[in-house]
Protein backbone atom coordinates (compact mmCIF):
# COMPACT_ATOMS: atom_id res chain seq x y z
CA UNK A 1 0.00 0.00 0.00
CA UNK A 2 3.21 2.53 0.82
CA UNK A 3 4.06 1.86 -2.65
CA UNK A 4 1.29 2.39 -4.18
CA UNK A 5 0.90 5.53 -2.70
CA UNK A 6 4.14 6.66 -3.28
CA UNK A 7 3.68 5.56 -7.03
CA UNK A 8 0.56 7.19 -7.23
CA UNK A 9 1.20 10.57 -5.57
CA UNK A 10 0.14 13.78 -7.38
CA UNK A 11 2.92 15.81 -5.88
CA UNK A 12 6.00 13.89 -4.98
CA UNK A 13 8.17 16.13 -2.93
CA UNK A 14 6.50 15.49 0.38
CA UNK A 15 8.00 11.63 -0.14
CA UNK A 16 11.09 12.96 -1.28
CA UNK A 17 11.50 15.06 2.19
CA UNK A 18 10.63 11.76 3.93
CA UNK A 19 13.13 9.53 2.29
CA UNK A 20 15.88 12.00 4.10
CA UNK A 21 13.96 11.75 7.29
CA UNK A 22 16.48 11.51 9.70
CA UNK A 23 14.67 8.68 11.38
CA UNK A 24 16.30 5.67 9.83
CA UNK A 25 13.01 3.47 9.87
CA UNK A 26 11.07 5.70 8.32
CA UNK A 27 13.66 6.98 5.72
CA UNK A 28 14.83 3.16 4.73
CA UNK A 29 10.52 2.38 4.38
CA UNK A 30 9.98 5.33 1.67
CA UNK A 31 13.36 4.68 0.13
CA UNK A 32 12.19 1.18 -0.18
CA UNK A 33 8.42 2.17 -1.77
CA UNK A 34 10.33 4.50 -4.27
CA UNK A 35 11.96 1.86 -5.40
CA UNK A 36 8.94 -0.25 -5.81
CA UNK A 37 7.21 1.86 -7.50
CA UNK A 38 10.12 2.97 -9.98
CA UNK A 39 9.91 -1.55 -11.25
CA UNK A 40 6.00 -1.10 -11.27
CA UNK A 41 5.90 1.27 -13.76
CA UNK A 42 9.21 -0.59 -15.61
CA UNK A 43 6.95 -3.79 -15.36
CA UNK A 44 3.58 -2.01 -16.79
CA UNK A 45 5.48 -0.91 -19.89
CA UNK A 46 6.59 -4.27 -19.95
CA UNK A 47 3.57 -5.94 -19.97
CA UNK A 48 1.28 -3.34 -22.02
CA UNK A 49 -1.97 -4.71 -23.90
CA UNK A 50 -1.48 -1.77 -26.57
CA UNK A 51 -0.62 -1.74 -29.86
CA UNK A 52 2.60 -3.69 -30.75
CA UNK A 53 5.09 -3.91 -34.29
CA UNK A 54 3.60 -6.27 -36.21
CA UNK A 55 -0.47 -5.77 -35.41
CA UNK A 56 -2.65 -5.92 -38.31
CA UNK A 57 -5.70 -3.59 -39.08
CA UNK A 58 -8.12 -5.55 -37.49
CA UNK A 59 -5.77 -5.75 -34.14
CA UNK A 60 -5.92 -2.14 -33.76
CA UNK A 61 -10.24 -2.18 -34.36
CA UNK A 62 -10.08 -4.82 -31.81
CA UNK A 63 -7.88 -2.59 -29.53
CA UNK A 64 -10.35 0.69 -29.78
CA UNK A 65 -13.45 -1.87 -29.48
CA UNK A 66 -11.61 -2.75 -25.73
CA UNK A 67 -11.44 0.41 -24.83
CA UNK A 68 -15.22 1.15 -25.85
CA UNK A 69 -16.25 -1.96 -23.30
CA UNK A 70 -13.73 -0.47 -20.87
CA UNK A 71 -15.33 3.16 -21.26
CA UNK A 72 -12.05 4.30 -22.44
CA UNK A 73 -12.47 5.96 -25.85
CA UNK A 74 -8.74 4.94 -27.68
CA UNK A 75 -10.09 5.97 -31.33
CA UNK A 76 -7.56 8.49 -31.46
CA UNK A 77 -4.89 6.12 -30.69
CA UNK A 78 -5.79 3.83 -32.66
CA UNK A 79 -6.12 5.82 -35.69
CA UNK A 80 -2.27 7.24 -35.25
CA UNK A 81 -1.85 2.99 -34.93
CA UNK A 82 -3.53 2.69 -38.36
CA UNK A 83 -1.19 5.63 -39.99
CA UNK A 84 1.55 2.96 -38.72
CA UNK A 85 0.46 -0.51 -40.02
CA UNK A 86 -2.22 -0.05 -42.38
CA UNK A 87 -0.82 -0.22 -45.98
CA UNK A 88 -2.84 0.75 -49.61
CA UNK A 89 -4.36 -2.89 -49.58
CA UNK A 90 -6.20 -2.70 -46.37
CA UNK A 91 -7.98 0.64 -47.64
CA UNK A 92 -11.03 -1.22 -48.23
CA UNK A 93 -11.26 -3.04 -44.95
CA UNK A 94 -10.93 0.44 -43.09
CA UNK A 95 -13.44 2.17 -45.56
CA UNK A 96 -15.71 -0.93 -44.05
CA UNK A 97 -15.28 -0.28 -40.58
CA UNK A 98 -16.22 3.57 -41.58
CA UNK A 99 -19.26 2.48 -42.97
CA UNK A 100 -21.05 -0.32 -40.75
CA UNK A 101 -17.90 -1.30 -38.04
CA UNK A 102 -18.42 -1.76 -34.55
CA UNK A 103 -18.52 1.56 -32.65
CA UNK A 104 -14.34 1.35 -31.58
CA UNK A 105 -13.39 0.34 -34.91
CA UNK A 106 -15.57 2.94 -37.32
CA UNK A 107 -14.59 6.12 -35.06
CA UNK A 108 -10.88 5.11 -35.48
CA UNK A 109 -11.47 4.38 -39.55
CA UNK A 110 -13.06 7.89 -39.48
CA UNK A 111 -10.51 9.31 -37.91
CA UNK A 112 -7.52 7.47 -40.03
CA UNK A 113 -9.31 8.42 -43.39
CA UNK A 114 -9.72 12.30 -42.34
CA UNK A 115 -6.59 12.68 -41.06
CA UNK A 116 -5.54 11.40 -44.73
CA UNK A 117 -7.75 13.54 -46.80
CA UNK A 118 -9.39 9.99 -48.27
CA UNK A 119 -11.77 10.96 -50.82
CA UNK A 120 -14.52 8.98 -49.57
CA UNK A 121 -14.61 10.42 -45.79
CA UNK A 122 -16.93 13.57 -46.24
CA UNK A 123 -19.58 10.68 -47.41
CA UNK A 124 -18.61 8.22 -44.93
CA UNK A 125 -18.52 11.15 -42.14
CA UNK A 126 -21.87 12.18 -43.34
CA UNK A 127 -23.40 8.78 -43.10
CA UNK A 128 -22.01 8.41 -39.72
CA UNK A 129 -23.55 11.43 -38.28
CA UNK A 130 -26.98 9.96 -40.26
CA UNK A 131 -26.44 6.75 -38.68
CA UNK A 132 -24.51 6.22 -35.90
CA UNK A 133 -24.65 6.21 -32.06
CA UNK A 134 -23.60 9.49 -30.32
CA UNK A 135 -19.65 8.71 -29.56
CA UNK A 136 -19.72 7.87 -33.48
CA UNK A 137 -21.68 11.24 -34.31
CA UNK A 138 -18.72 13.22 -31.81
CA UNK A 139 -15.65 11.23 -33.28
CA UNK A 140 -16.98 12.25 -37.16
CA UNK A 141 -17.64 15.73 -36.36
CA UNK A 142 -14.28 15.94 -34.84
CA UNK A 143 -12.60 14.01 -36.97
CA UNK A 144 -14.23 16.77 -39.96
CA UNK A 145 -13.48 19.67 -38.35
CA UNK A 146 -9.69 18.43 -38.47
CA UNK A 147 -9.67 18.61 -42.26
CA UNK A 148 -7.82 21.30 -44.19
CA UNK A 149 -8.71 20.42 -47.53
CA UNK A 150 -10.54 22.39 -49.73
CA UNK A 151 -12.76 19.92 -50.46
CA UNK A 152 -13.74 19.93 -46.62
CA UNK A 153 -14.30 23.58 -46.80
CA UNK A 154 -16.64 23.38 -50.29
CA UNK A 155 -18.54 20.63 -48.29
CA UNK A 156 -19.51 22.50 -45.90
CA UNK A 157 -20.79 25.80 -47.77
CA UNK A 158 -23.46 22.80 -47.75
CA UNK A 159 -23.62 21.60 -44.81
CA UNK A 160 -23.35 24.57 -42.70
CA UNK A 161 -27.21 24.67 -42.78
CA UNK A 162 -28.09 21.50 -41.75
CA UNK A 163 -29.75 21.48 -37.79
CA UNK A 164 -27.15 19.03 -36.09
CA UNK A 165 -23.73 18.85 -35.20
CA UNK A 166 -22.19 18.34 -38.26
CA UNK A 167 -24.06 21.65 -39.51
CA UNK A 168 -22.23 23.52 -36.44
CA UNK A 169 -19.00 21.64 -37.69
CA UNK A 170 -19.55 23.16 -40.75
CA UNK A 171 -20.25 26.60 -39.06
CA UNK A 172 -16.92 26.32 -37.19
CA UNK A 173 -15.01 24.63 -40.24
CA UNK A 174 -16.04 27.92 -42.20
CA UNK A 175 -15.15 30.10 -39.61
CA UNK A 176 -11.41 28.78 -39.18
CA UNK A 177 -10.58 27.93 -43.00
CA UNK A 178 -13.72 30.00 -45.22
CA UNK A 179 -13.26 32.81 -47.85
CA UNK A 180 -14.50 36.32 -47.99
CA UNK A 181 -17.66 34.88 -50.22
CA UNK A 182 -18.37 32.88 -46.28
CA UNK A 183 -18.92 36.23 -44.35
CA UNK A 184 -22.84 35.20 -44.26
CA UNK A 185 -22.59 31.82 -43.82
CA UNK A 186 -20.05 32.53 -40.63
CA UNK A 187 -22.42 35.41 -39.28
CA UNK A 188 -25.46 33.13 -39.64
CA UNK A 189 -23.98 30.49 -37.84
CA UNK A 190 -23.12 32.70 -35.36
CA UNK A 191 -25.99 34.14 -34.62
CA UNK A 192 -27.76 30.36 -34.66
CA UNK A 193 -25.21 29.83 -31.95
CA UNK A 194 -26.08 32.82 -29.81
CA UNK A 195 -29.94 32.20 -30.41
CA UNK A 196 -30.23 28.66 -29.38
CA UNK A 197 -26.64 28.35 -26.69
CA UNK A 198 -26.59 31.65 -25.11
CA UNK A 199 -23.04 33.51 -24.91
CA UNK A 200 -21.43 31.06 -23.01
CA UNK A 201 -21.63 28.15 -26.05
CA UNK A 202 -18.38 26.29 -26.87
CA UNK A 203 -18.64 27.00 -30.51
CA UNK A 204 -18.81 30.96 -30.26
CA UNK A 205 -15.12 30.84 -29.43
CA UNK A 206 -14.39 29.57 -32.91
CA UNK A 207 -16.76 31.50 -34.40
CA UNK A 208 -15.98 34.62 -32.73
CA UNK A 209 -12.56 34.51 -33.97
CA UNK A 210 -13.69 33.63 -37.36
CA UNK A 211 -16.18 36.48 -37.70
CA UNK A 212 -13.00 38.69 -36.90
CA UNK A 213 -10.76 37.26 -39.25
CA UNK A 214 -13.43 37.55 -42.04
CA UNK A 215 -14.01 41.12 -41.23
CA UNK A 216 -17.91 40.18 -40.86
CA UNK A 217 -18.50 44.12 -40.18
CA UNK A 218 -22.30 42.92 -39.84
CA UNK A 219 -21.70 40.90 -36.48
CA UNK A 220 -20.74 43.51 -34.53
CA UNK A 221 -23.98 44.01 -32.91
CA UNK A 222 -23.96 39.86 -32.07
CA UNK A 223 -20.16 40.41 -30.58
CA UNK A 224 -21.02 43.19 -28.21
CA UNK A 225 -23.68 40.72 -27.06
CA UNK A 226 -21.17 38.10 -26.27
CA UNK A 227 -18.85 40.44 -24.89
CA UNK A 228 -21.69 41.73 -22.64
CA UNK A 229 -22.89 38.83 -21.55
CA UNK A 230 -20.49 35.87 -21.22
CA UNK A 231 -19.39 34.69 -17.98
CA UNK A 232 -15.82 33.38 -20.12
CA UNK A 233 -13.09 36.44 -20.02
CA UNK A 234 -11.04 34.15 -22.34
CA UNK A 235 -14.66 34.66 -24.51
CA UNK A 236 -14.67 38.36 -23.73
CA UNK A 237 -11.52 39.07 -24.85
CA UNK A 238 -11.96 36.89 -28.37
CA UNK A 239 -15.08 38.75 -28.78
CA UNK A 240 -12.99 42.32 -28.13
CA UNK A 241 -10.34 41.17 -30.92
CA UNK A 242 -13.11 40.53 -33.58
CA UNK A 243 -14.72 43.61 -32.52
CA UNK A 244 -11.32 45.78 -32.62
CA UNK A 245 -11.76 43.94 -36.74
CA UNK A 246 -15.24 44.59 -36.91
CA UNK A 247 -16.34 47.42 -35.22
CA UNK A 248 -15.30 51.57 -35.39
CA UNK A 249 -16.72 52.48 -32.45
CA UNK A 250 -14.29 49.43 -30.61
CA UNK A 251 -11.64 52.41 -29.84
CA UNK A 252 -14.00 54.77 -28.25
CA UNK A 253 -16.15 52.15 -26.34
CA UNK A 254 -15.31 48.74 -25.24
CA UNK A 255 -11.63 49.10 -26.55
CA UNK A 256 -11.30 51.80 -23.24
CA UNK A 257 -12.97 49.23 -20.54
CA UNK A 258 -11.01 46.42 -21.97
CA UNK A 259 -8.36 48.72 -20.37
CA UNK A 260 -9.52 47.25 -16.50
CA UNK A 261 -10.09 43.55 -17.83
CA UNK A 262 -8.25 40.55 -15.94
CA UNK A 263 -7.23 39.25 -19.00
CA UNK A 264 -3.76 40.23 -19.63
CA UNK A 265 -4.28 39.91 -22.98
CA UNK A 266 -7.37 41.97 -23.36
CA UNK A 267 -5.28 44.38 -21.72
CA UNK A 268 -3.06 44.28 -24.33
CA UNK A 269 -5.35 44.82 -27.05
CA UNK A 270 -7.28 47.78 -25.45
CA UNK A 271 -3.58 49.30 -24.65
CA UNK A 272 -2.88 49.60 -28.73
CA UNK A 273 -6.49 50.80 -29.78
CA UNK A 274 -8.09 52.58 -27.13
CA UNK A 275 -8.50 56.50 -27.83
CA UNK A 276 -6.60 58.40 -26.22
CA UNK A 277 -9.34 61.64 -25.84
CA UNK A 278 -10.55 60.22 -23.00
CA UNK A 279 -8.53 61.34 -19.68
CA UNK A 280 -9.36 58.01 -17.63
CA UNK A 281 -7.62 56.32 -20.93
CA UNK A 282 -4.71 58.43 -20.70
CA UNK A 283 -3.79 58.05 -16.86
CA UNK A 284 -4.93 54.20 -17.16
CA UNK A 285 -2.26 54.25 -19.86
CA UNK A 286 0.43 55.90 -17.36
CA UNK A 287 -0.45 53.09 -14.79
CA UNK A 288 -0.04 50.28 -16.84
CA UNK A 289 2.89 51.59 -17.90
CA UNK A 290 4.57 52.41 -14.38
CA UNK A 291 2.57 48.67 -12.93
CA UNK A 292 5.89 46.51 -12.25
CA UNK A 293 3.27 43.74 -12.11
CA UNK A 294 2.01 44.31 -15.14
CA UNK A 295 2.89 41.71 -18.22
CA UNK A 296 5.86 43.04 -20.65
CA UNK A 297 3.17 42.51 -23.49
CA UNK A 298 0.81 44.91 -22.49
CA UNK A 299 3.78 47.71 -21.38
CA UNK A 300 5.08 46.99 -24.78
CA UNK A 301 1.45 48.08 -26.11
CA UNK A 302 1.41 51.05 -24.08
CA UNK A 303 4.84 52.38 -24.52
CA UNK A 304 3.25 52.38 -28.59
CA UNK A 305 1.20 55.25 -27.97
CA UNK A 306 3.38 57.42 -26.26
């Protein structure tokens, strides 16, 4: 049980301090469940049940099924396995598994054949989000939104309408990797997001960022929002940089409280655009500047305007 403990511990000094107790007895016991531990973990790697040189395709499904029954999702894993012993002739066994495999085996073929650009996925990832269980449905939509091809991004000018998850895939997919001619599919999927999640949704961060790289001058009214009303200051200050992109009135309005946020970035950003008309900007400016607590990024921004 010492060793286990000792093996186990989240912080590790405290046993360290004890294994130069000065009482022999105790010192020689902790030495003794160090060392323990140390051939435990030597023996685990040893004797590990994962993937091995030589497994075939069907190994590694049989692997990620395992960790399915074991409630340990190892799709991702196993499709970096695949990448490793899967060759051109076992292409149509893993398109298979994509199709109609057990749950283990078709989110690690979905994830293999994204990761490679195949040019059946978009289908296959399609008919998985028609078809399949909800760890299948997550593993395809995250498998998608990994894509970088410009075949993903054409696919989903027509998804991005759909009602489900692979239609807010297709939102975020847009967002990260769209064109100029995606401005109103981003800010409709945006404001989608803010209608039906609220301000504190996962996928505004994405699309936040994207309606700021797109210069989507059209969402600023739906940014303010966020930044209004999120309880996220990593959110907040996402929705500040696209609305420093998007907005004119950023320097004279939220650009100038951005100036107290506790985001050190946010900080930053409000120190290089806020307007300096205002006299609570100007001496905030001076304080930040003179703050010897204050991150070197955001003195660097204020040192700018002077």
């Amino acid at each position: 049980e010492l060793a286990a403990a000792v093996r186990d511990a989240f912080e590790p000094r405290p046993w360290r301090l004890w294994a130069d107790d000065p009482r022999e007895s105790i010192a020689t016991r902790v030495r003794a469940a160090q060392e323990t531990g140390c051939f435990d973990r030597w023996q685990r790697q040893m004797n590990s049940t994962g993937p091995r040189p030589g497994w075939s395709v069907r190994a590694v499904f049989e692997w990620a099924d395992q960790g399915v029954e074991r409630g340990t999702p190892l799709h991702v894993p196993a499709a970096r396995c695949l990448t490793a012993v899967a060759g051109p002739e076992d292409r149509p066994e893993i398109l298979e598994a994509a199709r109609s495999g057990t749950e283990g085996a078709r989110c690690t073929a979905l994830r293999y054949l994204a990761d490679g650009n195949d040019p059946d996925v978009l289908d296959l990832i399609e008919g998985a989000v028609a078809t399949g269980a909800t760890p299948v449905v997550e593993a395809a939509v995250a498998a998608y939104e990994r894509m970088r091809s410009l075949a993903a991004v054409d696919r989903a000018r027509g998804w991005v309408h759909r009602p489900d998850a692979l239609g807010a895939a297709a939102g975020r997919v847009l967002a990260c990797r769209g064109a100029a001619q995606d401005r109103d599919l981003v800010l409709a999927a945006l404001r989608e997001a803010v209608r039906g999640e609220g301000p504190d949704a996962p996928t505004l961060w994405t699309l936040v960022d994207g309606a700021g790289r797109l210069g989507i001058a059209c969402a600023a009214p739906v940014l303010r929002h966020v930044y209004r009303e999120t309880a996220s200051s990593h959110l907040r200050g996402r929705a500040a940089r696209a609305l420093a992109a998007t907005d004119p009135s950023f320097a004279a309005g939220f650009a100038v409280e951005c100036l107290w946020d506790c985001e050190e970035t946010t900080r930053e950003l409000a120190a290089r655009h806020a307007e300096t008309g205002d006299n609570r900007v100007v001496e905030r400016l001076r304080r930040l500047a003179a703050d010897p607590a204050e991150e070197d990024e955001v003195q660097t921004a204020v040192r700018s305007r002077f």
